[in-house]
Protein backbone atom coordinates (compact mmCIF):
# COMPACT_ATOMS: atom_id res chain seq x y z
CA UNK A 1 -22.05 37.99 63.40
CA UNK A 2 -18.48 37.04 62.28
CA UNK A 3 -19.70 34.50 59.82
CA UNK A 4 -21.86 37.15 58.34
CA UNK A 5 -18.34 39.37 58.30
CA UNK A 6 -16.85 36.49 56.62
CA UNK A 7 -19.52 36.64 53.81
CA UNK A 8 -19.33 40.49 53.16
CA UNK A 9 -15.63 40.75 53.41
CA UNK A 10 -13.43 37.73 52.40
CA UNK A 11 -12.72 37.43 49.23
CA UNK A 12 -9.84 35.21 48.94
CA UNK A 13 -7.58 32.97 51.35
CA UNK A 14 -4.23 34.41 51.16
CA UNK A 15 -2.87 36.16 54.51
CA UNK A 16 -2.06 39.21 52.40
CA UNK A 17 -3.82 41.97 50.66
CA UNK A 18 -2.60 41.52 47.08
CA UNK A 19 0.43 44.34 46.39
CA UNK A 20 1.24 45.05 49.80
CA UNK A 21 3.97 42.43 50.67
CA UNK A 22 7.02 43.41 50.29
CA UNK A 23 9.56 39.98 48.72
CA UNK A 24 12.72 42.02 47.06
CA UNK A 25 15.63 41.43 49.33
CA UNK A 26 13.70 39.32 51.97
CA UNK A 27 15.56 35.90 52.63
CA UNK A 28 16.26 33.93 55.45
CA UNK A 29 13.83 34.62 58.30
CA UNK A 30 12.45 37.70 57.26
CA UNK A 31 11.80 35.71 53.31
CA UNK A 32 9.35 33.15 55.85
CA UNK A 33 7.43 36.13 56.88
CA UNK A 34 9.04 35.92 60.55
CA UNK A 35 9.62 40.37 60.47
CA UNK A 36 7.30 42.65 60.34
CA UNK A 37 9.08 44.52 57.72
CA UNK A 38 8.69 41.73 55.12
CA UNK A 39 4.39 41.42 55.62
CA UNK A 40 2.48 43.61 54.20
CA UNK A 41 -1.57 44.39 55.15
CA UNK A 42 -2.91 40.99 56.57
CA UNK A 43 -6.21 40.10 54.47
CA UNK A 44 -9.64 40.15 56.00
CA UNK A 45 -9.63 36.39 55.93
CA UNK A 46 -6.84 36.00 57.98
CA UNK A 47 -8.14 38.47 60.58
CA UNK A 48 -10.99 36.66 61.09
CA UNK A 49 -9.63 33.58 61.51
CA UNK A 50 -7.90 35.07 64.42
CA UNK A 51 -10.92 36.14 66.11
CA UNK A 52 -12.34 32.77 65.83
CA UNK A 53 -8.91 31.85 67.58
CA UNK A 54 -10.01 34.01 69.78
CA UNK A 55 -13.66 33.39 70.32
CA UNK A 56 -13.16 29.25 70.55
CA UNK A 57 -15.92 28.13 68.59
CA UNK A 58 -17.73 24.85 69.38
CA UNK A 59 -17.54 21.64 67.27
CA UNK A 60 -21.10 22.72 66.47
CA UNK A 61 -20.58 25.87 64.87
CA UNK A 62 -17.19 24.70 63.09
CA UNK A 63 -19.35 21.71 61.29
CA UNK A 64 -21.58 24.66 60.06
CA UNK A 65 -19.07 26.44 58.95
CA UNK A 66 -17.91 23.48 56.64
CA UNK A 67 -20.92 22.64 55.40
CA UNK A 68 -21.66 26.78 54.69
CA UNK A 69 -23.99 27.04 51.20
CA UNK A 70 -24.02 30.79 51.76
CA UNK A 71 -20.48 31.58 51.03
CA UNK A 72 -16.71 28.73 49.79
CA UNK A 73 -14.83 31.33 51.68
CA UNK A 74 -16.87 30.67 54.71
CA UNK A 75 -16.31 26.87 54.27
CA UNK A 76 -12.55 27.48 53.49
CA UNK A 77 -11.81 29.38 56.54
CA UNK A 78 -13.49 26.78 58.33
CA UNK A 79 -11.02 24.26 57.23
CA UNK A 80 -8.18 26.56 57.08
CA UNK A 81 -9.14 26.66 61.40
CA UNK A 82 -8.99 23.14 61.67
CA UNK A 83 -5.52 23.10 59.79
CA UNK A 84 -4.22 25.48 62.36
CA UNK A 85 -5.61 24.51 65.89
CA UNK A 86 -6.50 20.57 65.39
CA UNK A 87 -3.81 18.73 66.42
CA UNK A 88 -2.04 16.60 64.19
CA UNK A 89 -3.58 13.21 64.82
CA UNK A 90 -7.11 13.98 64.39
CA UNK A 91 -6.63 16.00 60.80
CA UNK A 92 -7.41 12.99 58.89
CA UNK A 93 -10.43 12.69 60.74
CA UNK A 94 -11.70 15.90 59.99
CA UNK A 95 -11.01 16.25 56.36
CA UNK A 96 -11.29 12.69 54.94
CA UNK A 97 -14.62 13.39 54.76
CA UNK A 98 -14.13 16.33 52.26
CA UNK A 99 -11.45 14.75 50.14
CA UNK A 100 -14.03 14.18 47.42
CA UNK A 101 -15.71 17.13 47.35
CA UNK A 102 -16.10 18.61 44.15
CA UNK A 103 -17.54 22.30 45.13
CA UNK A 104 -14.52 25.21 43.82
CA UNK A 105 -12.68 27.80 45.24
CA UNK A 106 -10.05 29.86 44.19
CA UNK A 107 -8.54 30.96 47.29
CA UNK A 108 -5.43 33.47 45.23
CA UNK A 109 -5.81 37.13 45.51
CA UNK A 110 -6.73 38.34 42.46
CA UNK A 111 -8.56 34.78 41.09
CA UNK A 112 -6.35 32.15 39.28
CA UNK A 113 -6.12 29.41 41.19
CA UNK A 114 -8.93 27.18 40.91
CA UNK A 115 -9.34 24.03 42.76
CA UNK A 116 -12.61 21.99 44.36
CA UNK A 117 -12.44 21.85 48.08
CA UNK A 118 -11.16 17.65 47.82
CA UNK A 119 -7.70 19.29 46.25
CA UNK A 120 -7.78 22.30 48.68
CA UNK A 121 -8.03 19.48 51.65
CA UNK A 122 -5.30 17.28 50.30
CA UNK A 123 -2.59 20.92 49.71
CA UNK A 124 -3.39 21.20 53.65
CA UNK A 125 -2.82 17.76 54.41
CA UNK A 126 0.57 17.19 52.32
CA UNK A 127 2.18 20.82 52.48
CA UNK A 128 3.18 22.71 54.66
CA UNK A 129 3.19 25.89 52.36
CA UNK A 130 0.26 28.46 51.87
CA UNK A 131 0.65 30.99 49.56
CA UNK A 132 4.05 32.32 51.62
CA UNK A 133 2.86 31.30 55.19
CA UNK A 134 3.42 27.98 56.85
CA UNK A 135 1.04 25.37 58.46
CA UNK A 136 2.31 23.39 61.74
CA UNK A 137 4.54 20.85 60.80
CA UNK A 138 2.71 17.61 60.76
CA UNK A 139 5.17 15.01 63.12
CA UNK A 140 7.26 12.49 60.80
CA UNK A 141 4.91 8.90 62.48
CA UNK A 142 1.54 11.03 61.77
CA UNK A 143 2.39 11.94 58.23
CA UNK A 144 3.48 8.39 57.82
CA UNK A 145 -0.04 6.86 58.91
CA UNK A 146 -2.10 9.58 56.44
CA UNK A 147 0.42 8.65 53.72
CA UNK A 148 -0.45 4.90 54.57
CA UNK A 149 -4.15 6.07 54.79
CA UNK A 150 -4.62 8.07 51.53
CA UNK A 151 -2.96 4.47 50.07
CA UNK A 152 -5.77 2.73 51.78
CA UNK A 153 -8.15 4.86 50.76
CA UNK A 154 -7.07 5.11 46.85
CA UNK A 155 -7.03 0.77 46.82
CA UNK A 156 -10.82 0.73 48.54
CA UNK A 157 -11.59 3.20 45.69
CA UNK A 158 -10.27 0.97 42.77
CA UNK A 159 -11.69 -2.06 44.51
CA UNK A 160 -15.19 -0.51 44.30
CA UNK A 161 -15.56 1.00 41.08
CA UNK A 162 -14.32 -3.04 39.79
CA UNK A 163 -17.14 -4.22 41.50
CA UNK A 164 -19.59 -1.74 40.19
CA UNK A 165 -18.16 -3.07 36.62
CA UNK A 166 -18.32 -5.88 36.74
CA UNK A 167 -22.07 -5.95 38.38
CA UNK A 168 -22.89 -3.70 34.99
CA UNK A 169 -21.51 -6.67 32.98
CA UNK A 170 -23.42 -9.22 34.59
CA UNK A 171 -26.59 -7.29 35.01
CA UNK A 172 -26.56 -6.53 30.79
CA UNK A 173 -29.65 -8.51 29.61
CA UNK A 174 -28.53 -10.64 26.86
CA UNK A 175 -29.87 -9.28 23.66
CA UNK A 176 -32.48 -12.62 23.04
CA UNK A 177 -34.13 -11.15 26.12
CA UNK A 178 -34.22 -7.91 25.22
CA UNK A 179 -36.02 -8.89 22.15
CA UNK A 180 -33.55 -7.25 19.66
CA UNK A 181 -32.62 -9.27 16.65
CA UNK A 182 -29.04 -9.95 15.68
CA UNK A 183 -27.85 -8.37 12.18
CA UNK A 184 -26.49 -11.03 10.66
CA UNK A 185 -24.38 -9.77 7.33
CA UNK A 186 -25.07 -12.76 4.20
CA UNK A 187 -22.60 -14.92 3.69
CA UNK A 188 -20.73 -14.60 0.56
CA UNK A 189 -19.57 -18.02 -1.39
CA UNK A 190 -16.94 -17.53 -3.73
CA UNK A 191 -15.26 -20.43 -5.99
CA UNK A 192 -11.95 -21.32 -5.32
CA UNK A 193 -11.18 -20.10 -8.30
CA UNK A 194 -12.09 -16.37 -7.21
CA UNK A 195 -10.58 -16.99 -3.99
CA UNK A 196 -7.43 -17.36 -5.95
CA UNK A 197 -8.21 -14.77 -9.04
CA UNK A 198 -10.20 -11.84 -7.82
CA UNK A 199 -8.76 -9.33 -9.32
CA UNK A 200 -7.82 -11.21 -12.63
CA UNK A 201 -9.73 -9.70 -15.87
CA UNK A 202 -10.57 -12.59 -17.25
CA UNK A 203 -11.85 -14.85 -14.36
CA UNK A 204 -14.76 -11.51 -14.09
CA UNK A 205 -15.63 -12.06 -17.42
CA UNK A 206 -15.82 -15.65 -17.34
CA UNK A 207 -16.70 -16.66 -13.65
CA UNK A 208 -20.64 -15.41 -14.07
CA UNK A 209 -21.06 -17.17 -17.47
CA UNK A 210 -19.86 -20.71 -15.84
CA UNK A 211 -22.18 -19.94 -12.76
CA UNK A 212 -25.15 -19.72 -15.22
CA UNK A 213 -24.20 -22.38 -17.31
CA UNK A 214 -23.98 -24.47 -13.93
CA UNK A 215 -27.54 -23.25 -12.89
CA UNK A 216 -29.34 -24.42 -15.96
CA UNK A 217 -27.41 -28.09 -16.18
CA UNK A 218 -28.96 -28.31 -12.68
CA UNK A 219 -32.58 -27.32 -13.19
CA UNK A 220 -32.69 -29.49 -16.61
CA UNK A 221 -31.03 -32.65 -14.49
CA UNK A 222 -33.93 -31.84 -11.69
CA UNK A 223 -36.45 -31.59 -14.81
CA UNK A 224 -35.25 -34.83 -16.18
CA UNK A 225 -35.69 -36.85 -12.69
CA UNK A 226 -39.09 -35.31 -12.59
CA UNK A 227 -40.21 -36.69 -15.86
CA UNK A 228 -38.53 -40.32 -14.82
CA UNK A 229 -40.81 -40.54 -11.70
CA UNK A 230 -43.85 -39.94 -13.72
């Protein structure tokens, strides 16, 4: 079957076998690929898409096609047909679905060119350009409304992952019911004195002699009220 021809054979998404193209020279019409002379061998994946031009596949089969686990190349062609036949106003419909999709694909001949399949989607959507070939021009009012869409989209995005926040905030157990016990650090009381000395030499040397003497006038003053109440 062609999908199975799409497995065994595509390797990348460009519409030319790497090396064969030929750019020195080429401007104008010819530089947008629009002479023969300028191309150079068209890539399996680019002949296939043309038979499924051909062959008219049903919504059916094109759904499969996107949601392919045998093969990205068979998903990528599938959107790559839905970027050239759809028309314009029901892109957004087809792809919005995918714009998060975090499955990759490096579609350059030759590798380099990583991307998931959400930033593959959104290159179709906002440019016209593919690797030296052009998509059909998206009219002005259409572009405006996916522009005003992807805005949209972005806000709902921030407005949900607030929510989720702050439902994490107020579903946090306080830590009395969670049974954990505060660390409280001890208090340290200082005299004025040190508050106003601490690094002085002779308030360290003096300071803990005056707290001791202080200790003991208090424990003989408790031992004296002690012996009065007898």
């Amino acid at each position: 079957t062609l999908v199975e021809q799409i497995f065994y054979q595509v390797k990348h998404l460009e519409p030319w076998e790497k090396g064969t193209r030929r750019l020195q020279g080429m401007t104008g019409m010819c530089g947008g690929v629009r002479g023969v002379g300028a191309g150079g061998v068209v890539s399996s994946a680019y002949c296939l898409l043309f038979r499924l031009f051909n062959l008219r596949i049903s919504r059916k089969q094109l759904i499969s096609m996107l949601n392919s686990r045998q093969s990205v190349y068979i998903r990528g062609i599938g959107f790559m047909y839905i970027r050239y036949t759809q028309p314009p106003a029901d892109l957004w419909y087809w792809l919005e679905p995918y714009l998060d999709d975090d499955s990759e694909i490096d579609p350059r001949s030759g590798g380099g060119d990583l991307m998931s399949f959400g930033q593959m989607v959104r290159t179709m959507i906002n440019k016209l350009d593919w690797y030296g070939t052009l998509f059909p021009r998206i009219p002005v009012p259409i572009q405006k409304e996916i522009d005003e869409k992807f805005a949209e989209r972005k806000k709902q995005q921030l407005m949900e992952e607030e929510e989720w926040q702050a439902g994490n905030s107020s579903e946090k157990p306080p830590i009395e019911e969670t049974g954990e016990v505060k660390k409280e650090l001890p208090k340290v009381s200082k005299c004025k004195h040190h508050l106003r000395h601490h690094h002085c030499r002779k308030h360290r040397k003096n300071c803990p002699a005056k707290a001791k003497r202080l200790r003991e006038e208090k424990e003989k003053n408790k031992k004296e009220e002690h012996t009065d109440e007898k």
